[in-house]
C-alpha atoms as a PDB file:
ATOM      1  CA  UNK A   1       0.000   0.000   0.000  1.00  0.00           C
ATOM      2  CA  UNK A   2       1.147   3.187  -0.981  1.00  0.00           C
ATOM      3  CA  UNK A   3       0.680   6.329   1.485  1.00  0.00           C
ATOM      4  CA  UNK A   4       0.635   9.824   1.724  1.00  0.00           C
ATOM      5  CA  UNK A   5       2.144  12.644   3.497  1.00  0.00           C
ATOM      6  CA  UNK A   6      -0.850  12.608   5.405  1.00  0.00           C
ATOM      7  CA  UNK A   7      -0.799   8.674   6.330  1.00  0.00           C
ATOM      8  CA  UNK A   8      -4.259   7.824   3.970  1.00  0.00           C
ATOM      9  CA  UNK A   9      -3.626   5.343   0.807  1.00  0.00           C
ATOM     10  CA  UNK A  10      -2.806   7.457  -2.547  1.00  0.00           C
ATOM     11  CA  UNK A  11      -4.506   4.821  -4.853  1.00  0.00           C
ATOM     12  CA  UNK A  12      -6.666   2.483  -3.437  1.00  0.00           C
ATOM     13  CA  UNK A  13      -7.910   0.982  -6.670  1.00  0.00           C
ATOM     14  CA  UNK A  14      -6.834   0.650 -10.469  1.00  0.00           C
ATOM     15  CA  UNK A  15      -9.018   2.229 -12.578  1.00  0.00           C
ATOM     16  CA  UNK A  16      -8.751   2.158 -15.937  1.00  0.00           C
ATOM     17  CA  UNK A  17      -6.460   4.260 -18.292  1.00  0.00           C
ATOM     18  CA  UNK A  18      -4.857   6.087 -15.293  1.00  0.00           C
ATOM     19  CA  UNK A  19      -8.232   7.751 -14.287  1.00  0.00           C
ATOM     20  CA  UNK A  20      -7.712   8.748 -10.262  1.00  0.00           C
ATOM     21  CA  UNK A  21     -11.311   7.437  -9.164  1.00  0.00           C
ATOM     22  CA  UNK A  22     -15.002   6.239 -10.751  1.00  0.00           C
ATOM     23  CA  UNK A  23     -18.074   7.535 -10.244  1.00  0.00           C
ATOM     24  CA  UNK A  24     -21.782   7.309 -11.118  1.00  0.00           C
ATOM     25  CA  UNK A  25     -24.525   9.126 -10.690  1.00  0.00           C
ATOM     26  CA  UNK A  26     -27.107   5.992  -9.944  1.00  0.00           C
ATOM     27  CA  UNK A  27     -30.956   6.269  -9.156  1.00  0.00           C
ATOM     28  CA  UNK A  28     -33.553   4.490  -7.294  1.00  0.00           C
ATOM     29  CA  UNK A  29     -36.921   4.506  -8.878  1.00  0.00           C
ATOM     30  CA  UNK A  30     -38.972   3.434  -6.067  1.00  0.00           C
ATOM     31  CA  UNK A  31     -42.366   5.051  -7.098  1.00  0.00           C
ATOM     32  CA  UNK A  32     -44.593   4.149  -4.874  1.00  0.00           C
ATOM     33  CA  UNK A  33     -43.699   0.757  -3.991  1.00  0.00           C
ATOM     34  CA  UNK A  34     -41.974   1.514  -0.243  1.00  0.00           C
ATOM     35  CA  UNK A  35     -45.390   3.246   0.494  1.00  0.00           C
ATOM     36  CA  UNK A  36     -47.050   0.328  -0.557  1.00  0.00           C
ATOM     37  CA  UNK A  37     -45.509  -2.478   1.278  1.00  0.00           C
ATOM     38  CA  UNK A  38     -45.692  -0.789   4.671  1.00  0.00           C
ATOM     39  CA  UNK A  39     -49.252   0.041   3.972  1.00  0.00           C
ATOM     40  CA  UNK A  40     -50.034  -2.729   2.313  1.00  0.00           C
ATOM     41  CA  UNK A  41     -53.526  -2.709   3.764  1.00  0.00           C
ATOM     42  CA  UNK A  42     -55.305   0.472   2.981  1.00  0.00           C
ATOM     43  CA  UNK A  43     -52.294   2.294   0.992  1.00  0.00           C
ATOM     44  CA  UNK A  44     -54.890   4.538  -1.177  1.00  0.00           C
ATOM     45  CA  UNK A  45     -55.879   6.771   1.851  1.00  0.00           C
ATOM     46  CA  UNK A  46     -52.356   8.243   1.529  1.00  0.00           C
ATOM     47  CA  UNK A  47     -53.422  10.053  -1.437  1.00  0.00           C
ATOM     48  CA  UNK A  48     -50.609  12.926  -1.013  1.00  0.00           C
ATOM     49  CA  UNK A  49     -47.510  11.235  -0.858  1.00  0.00           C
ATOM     50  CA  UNK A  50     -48.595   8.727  -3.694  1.00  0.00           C
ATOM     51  CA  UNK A  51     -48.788  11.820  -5.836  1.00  0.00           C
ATOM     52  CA  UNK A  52     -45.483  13.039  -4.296  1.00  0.00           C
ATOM     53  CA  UNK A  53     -44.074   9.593  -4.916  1.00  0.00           C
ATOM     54  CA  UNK A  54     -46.017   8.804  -8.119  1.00  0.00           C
ATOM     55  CA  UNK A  55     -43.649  12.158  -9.803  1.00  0.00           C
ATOM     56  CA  UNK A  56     -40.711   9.950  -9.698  1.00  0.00           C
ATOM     57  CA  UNK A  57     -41.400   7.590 -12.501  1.00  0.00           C
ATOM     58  CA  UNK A  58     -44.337  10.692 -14.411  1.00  0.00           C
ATOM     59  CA  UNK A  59     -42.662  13.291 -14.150  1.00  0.00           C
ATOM     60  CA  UNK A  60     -38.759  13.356 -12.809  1.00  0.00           C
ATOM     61  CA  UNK A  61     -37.880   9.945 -15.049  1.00  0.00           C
ATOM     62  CA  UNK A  62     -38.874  11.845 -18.377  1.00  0.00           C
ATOM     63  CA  UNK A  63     -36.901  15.111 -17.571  1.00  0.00           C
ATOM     64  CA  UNK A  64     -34.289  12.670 -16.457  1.00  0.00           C
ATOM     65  CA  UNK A  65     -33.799  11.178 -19.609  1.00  0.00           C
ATOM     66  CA  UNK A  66     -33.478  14.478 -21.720  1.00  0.00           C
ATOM     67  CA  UNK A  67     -31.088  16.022 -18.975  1.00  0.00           C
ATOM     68  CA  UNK A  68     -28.767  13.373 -19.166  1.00  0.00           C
ATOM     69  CA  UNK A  69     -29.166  13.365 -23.286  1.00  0.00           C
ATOM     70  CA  UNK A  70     -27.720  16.785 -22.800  1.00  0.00           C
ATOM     71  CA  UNK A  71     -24.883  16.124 -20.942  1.00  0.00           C
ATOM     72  CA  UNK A  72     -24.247  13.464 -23.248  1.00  0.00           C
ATOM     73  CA  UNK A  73     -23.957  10.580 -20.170  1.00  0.00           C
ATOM     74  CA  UNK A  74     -25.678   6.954 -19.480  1.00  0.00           C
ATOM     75  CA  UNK A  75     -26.499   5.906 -16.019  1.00  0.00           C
ATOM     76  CA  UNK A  76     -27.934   3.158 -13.997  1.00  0.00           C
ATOM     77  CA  UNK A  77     -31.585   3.021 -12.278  1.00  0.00           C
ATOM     78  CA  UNK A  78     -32.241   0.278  -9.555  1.00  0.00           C
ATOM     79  CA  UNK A  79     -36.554  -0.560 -10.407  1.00  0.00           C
ATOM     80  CA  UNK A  80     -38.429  -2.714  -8.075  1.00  0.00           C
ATOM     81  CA  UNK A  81     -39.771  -5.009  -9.950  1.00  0.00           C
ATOM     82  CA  UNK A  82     -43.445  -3.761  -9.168  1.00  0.00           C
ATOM     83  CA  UNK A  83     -42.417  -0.446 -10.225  1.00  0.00           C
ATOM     84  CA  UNK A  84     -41.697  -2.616 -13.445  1.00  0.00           C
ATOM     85  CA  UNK A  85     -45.290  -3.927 -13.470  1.00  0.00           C
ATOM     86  CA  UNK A  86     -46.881  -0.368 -12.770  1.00  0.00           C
ATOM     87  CA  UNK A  87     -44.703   1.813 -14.917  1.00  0.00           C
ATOM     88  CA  UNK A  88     -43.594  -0.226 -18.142  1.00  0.00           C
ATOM     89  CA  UNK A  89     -43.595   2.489 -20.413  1.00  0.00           C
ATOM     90  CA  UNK A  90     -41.345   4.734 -18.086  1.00  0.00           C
ATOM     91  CA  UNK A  91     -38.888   1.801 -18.072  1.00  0.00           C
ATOM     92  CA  UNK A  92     -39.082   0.889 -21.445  1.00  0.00           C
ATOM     93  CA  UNK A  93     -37.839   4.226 -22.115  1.00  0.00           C
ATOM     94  CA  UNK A  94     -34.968   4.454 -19.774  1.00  0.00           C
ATOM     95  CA  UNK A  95     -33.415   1.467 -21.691  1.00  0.00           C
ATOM     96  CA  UNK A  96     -34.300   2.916 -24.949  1.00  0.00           C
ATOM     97  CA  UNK A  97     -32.375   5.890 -23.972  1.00  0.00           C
ATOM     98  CA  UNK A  98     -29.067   3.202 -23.324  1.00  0.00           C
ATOM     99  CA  UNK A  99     -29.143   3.332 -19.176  1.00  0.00           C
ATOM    100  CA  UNK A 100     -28.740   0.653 -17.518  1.00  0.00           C
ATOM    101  CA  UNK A 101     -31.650  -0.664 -15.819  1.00  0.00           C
ATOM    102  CA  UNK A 102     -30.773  -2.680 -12.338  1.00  0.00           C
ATOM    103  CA  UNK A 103     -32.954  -4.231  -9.720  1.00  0.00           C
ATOM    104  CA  UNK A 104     -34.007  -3.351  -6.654  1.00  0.00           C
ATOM    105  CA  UNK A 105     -36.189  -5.927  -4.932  1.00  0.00           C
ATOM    106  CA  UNK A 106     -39.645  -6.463  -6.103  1.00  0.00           C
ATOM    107  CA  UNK A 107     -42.262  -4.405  -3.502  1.00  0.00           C
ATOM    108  CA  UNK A 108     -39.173  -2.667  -2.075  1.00  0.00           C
ATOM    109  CA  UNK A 109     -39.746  -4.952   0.815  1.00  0.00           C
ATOM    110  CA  UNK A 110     -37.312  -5.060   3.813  1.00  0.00           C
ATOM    111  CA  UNK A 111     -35.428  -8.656   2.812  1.00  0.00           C
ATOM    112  CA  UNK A 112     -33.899  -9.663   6.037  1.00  0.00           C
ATOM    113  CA  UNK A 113     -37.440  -9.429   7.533  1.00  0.00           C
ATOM    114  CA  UNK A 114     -38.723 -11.888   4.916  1.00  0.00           C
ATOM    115  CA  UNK A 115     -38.298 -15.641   5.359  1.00  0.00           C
ATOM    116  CA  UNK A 116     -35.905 -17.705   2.780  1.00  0.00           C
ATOM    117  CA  UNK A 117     -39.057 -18.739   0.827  1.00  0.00           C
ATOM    118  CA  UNK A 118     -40.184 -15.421   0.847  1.00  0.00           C
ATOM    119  CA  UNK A 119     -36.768 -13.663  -0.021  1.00  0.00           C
ATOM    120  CA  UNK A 120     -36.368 -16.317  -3.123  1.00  0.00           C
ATOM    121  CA  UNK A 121     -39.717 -15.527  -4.682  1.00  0.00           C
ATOM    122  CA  UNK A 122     -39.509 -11.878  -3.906  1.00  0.00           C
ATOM    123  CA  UNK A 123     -36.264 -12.204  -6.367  1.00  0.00           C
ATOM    124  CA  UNK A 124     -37.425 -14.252  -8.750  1.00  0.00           C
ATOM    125  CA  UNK A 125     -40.846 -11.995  -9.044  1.00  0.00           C
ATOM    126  CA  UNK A 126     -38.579  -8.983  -9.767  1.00  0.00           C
ATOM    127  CA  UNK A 127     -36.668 -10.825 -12.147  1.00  0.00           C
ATOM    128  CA  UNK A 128     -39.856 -12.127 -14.305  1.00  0.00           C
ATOM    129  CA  UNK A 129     -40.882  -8.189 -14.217  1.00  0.00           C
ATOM    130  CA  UNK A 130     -37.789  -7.256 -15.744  1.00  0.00           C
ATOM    131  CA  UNK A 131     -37.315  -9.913 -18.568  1.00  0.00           C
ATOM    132  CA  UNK A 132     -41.303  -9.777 -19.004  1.00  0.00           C
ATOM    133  CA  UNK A 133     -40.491  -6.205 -19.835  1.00  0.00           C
ATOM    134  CA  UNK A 134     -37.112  -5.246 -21.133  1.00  0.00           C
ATOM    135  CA  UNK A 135     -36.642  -8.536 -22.493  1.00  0.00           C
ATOM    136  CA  UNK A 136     -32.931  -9.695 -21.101  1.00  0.00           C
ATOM    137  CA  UNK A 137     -31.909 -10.376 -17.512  1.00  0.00           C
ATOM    138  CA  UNK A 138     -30.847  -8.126 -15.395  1.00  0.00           C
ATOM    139  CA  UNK A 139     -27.010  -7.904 -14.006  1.00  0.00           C
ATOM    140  CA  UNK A 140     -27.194  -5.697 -11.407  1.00  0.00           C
ATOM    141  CA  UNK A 141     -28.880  -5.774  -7.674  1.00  0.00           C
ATOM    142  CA  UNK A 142     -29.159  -2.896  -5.126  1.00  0.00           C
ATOM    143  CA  UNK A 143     -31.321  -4.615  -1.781  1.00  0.00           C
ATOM    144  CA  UNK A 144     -34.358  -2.192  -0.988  1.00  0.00           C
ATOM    145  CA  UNK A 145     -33.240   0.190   2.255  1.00  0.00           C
ATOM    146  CA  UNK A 146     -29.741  -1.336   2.119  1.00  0.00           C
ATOM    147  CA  UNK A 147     -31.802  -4.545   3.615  1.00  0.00           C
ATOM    148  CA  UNK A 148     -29.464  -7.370   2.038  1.00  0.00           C
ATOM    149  CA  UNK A 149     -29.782 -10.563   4.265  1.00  0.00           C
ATOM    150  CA  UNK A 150     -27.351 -13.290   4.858  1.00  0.00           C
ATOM    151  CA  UNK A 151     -28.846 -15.177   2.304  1.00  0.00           C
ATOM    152  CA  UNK A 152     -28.984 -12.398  -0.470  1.00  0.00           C
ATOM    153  CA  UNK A 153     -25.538 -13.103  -1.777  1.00  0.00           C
ATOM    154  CA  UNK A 154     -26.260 -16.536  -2.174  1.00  0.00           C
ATOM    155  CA  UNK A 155     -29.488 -15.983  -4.139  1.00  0.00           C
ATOM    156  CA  UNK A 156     -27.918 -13.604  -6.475  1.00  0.00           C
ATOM    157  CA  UNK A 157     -25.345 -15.794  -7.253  1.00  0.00           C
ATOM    158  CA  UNK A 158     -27.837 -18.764  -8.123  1.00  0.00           C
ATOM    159  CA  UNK A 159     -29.616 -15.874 -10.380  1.00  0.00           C
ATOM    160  CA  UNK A 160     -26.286 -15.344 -12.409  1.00  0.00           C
ATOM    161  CA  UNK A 161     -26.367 -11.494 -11.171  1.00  0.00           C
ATOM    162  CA  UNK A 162     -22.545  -9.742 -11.694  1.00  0.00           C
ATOM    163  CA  UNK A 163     -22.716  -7.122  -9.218  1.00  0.00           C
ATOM    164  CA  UNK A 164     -24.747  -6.370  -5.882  1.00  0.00           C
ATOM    165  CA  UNK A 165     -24.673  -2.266  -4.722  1.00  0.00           C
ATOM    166  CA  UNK A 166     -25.718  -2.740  -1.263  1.00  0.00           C
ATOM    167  CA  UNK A 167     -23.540  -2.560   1.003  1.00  0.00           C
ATOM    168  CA  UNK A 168     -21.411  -0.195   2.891  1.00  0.00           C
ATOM    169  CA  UNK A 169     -17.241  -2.278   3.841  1.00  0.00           C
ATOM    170  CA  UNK A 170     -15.286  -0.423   1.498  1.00  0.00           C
ATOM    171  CA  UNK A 171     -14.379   2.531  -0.368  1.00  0.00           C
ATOM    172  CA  UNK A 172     -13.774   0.474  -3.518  1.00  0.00           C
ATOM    173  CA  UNK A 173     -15.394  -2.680  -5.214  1.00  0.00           C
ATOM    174  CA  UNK A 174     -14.612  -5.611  -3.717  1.00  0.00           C
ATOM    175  CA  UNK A 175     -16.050  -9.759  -4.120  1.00  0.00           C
ATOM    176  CA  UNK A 176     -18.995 -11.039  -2.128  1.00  0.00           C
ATOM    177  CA  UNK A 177     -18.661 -15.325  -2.066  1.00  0.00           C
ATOM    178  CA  UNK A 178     -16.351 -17.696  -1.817  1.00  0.00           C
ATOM    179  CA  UNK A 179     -14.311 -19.940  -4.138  1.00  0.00           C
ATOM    180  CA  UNK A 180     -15.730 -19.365  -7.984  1.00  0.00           C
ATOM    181  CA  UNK A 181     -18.989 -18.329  -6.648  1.00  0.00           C
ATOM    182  CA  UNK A 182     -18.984 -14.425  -6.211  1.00  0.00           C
ATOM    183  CA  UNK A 183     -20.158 -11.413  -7.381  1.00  0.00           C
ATOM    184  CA  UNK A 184     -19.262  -7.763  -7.975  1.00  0.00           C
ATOM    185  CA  UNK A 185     -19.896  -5.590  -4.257  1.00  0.00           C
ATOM    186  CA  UNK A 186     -20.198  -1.883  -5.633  1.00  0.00           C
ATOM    187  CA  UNK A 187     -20.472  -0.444  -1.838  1.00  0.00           C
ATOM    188  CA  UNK A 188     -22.577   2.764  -1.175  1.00  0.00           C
ATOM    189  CA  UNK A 189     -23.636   4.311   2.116  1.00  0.00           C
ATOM    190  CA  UNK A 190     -26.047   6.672   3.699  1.00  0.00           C
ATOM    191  CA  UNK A 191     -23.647   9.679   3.125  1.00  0.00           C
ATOM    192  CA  UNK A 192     -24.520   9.432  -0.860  1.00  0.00           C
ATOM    193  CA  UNK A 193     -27.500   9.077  -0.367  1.00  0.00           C
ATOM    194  CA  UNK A 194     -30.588  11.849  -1.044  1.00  0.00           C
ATOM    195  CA  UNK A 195     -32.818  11.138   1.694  1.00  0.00           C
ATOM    196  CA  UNK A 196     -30.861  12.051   4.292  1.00  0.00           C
ATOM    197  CA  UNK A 197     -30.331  15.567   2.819  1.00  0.00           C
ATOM    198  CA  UNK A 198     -34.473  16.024   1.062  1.00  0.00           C
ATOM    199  CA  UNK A 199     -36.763  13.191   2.569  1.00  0.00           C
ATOM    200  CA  UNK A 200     -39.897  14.583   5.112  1.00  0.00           C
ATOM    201  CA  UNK A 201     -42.535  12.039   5.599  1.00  0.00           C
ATOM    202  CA  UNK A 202     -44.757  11.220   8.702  1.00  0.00           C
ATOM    203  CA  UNK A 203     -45.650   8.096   6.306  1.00  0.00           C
ATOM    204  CA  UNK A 204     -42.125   6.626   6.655  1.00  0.00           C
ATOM    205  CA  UNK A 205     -41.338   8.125   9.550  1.00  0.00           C
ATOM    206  CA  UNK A 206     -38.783  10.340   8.232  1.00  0.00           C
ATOM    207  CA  UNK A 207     -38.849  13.716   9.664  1.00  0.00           C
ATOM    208  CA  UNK A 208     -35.234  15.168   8.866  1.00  0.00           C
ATOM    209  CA  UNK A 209     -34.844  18.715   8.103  1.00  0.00           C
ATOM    210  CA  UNK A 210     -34.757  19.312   4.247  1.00  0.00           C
ATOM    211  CA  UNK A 211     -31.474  21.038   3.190  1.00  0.00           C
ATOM    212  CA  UNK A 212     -31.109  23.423   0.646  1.00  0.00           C
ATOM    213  CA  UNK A 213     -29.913  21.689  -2.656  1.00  0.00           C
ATOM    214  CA  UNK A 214     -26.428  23.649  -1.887  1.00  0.00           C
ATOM    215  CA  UNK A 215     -25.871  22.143   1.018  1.00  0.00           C
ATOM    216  CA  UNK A 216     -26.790  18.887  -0.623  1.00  0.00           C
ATOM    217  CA  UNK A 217     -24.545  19.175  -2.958  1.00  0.00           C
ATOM    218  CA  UNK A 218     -21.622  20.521  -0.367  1.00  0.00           C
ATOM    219  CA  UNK A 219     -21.921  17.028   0.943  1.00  0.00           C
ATOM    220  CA  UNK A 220     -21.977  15.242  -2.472  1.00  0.00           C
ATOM    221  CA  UNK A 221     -18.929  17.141  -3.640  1.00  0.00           C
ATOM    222  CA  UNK A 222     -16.502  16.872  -0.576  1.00  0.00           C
ATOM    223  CA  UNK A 223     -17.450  12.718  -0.899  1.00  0.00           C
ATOM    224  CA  UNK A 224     -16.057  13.249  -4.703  1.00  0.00           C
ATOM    225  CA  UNK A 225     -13.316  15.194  -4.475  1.00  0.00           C
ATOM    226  CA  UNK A 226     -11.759  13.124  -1.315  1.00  0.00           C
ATOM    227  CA  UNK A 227     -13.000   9.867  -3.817  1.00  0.00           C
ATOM    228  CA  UNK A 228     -10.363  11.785  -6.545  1.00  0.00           C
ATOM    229  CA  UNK A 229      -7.781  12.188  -3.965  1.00  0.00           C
ATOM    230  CA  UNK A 230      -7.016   9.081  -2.799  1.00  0.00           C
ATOM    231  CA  UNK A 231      -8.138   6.901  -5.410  1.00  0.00           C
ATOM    232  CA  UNK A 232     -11.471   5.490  -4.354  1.00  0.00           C
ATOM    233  CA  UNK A 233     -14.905   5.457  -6.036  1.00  0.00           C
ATOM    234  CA  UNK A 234     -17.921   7.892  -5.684  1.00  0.00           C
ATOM    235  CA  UNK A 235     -21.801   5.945  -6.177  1.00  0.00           C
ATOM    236  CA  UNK A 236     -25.253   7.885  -5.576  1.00  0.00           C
ATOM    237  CA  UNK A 237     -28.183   6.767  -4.000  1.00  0.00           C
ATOM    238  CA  UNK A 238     -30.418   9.443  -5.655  1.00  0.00           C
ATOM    239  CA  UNK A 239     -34.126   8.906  -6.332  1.00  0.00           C
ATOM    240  CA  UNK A 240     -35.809  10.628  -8.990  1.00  0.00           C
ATOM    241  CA  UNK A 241     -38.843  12.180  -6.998  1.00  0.00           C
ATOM    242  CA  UNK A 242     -36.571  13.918  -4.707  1.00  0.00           C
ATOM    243  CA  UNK A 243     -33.285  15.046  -7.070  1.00  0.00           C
ATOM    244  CA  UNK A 244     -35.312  15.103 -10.031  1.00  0.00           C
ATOM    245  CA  UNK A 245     -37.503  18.013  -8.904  1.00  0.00           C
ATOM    246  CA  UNK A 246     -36.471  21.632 -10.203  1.00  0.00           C
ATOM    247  CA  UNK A 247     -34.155  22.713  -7.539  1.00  0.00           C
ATOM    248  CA  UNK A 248     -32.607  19.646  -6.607  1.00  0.00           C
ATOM    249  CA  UNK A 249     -32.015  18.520 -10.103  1.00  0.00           C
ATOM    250  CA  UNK A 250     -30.797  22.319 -10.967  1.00  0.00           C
ATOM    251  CA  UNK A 251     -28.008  21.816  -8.678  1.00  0.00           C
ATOM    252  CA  UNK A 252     -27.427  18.690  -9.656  1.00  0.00           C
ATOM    253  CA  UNK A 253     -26.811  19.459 -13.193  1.00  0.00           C
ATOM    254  CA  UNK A 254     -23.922  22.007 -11.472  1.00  0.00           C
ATOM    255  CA  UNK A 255     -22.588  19.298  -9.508  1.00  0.00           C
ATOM    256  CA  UNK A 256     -22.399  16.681 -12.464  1.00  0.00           C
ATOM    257  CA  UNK A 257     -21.332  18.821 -14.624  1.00  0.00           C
ATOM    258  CA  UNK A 258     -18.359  19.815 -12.128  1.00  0.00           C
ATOM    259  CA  UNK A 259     -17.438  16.084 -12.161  1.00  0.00           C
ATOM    260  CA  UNK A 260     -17.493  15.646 -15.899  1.00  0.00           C
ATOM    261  CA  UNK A 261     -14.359  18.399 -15.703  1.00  0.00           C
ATOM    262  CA  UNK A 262     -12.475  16.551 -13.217  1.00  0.00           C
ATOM    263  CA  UNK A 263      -9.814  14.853 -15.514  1.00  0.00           C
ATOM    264  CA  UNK A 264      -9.290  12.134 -13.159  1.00  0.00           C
ATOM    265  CA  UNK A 265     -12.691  10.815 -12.811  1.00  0.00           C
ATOM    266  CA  UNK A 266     -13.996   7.802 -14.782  1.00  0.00           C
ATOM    267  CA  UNK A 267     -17.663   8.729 -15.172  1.00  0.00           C
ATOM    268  CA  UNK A 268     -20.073   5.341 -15.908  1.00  0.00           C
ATOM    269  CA  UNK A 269     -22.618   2.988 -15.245  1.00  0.00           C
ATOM    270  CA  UNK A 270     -22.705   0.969 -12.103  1.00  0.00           C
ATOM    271  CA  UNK A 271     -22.581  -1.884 -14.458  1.00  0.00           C
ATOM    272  CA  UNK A 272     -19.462  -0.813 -16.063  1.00  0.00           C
ATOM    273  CA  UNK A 273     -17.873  -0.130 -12.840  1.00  0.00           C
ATOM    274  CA  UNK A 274     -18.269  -3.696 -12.223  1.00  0.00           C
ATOM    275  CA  UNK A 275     -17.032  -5.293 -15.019  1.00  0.00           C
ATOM    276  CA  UNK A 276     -13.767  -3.407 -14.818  1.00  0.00           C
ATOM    277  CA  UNK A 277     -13.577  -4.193 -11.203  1.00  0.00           C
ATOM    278  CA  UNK A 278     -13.923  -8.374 -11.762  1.00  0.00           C
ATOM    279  CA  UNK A 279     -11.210  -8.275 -14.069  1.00  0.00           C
ATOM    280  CA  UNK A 280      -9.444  -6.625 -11.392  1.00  0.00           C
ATOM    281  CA  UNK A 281     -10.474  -8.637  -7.993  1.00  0.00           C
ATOM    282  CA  UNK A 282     -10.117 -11.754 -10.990  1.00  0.00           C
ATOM    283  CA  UNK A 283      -7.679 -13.651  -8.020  1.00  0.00           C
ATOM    284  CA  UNK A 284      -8.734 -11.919  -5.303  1.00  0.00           C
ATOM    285  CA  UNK A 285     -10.801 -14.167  -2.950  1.00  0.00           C
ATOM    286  CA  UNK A 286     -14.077 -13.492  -2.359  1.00  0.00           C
ATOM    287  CA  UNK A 287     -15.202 -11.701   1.715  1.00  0.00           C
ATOM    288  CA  UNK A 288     -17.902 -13.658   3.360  1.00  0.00           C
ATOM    289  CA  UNK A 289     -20.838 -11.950   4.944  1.00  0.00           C
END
């Protein structure tokens, strides 16, 4: 390991063609499907945050789509597989436009509160969404609420998924499994993550204070820049009916755009990420839950 002045690693990861760091700007399209399996009796009273919800996938997906046409990038969005089943067209078009498409559970349900049965056809409901739909199989997995379970790995790779982007033990990719049996980990964590900065909701029981989309983006950018620095990797957790709305995604634009200068970074799909990173980890052994 190679350190710095300061003691931290200088490159933690090799990226490709001498770029200092990767990064993505990835979404979760939840929709109303988080609503829906906590409420799952009687979810239709909550008629205001279904419409605030509902925006994601109506409204935020399609302006989505032409922003990042603009800035001339392809991303990755993690659908629940219900989301799928509700919103085809919405999806349909997201692929269309060459983003990657990943899963994200079926009813955004809380896997490590399911039982194995449950967690098993949960997946395998998602996955008939997806090919019922876009017409391939999906390679990519982010658990809904982080809520991977120690059976997840396992199921995913039984379901031939590459990557999982779940988890939080590293600041680079890394291999979930054992022996020839693993998969891509693309780790996140709460700090890239939108809720924490927009989300209000007595439905989920969410009452932060919303920050202004500066200070969102303050937080974003200092996670970037220290990802350039020492050689790491930079993944949102945004969701389209929070940072797609006009402020948020105005300062977004700002921010993305800022990162598209940085000659260092590697900007690409989760998906991408991932294959570079198994041809890297190729004899690394895999980490064990």
């Amino acid at each position: 390991m190679c350190l710095g002045d300061d003691g931290m690693e200088k490159q933690v990861f090799d990226w490709p063609d001498g770029k200092r760091c990767a990064a993505s700007i990835s979404w979760d399209v939840d929709a109303e499907s988080g609503l829906t399996y906590k409420y799952r009796d009687g979810v239709e009273r909550f008629v205001a945050m279904r419409s605030f919800l509902r925006y994601g996938p109506t409204i935020a997906l399609p302006r989505l789509i032409n922003v990042l046409e603009q800035l001339g990038l392809k991303q990755t969005f993690f659908v629940p597989g219900w989301v799928i089943d509700q919103y085809p067209g919405a999806i349909e078009q997201l692929a269309a436009h060459g983003h990657e498409v990943a899963l994200h559970g079926y009813l955004h349900e809380r896997t490590y509160d399911l039982t194995a049965e449950q967690e098993e056809e949960s997946l395998l409901r998602s996955i008939d969404s997806y090919v019922r739909v876009l017409g391939m199989r999906p390679d990519g997995w982010r658990a809904p609420g982080f809520a991977f379970s120690d059976r997840t790995a396992a199921l995913l790779i039984e379901n031939g998924f590459k990557y999982d982007s779940s988890l939080m033990g590293d600041d680079v990719p890394y291999l979930l499994g054992r022996g020839n049996k693993t998969l891509v980990e693309i780790p996140i964590g709460w700090r890239l993550d939108d809720w924490p900065q927009y989300m209000h909701s007595r439905e989920f029981e969410f009452m932060m204070q919303i920050a202004s989309p500066s200070r969102a983006m303050e937080v974003f950018r200092a996670e970037f820049d220290a990802a350039v620095k020492y050689g790491a990797m930079f993944v949102t957790v945004w969701h389209p009916f929070l940072s797609g709305r006009l402020a948020q995604l105005d300062k977004a634009i700002e921010f993305i755009n800022y990162v598209k200068g940085v000659e260092g970074a590697w900007l690409a799909t989760v998906g991408q990420i991932a294959e570079h990173a198994s041809k890297v980890l190729a004899s690394t052994p895999g980490r064990e839950l």
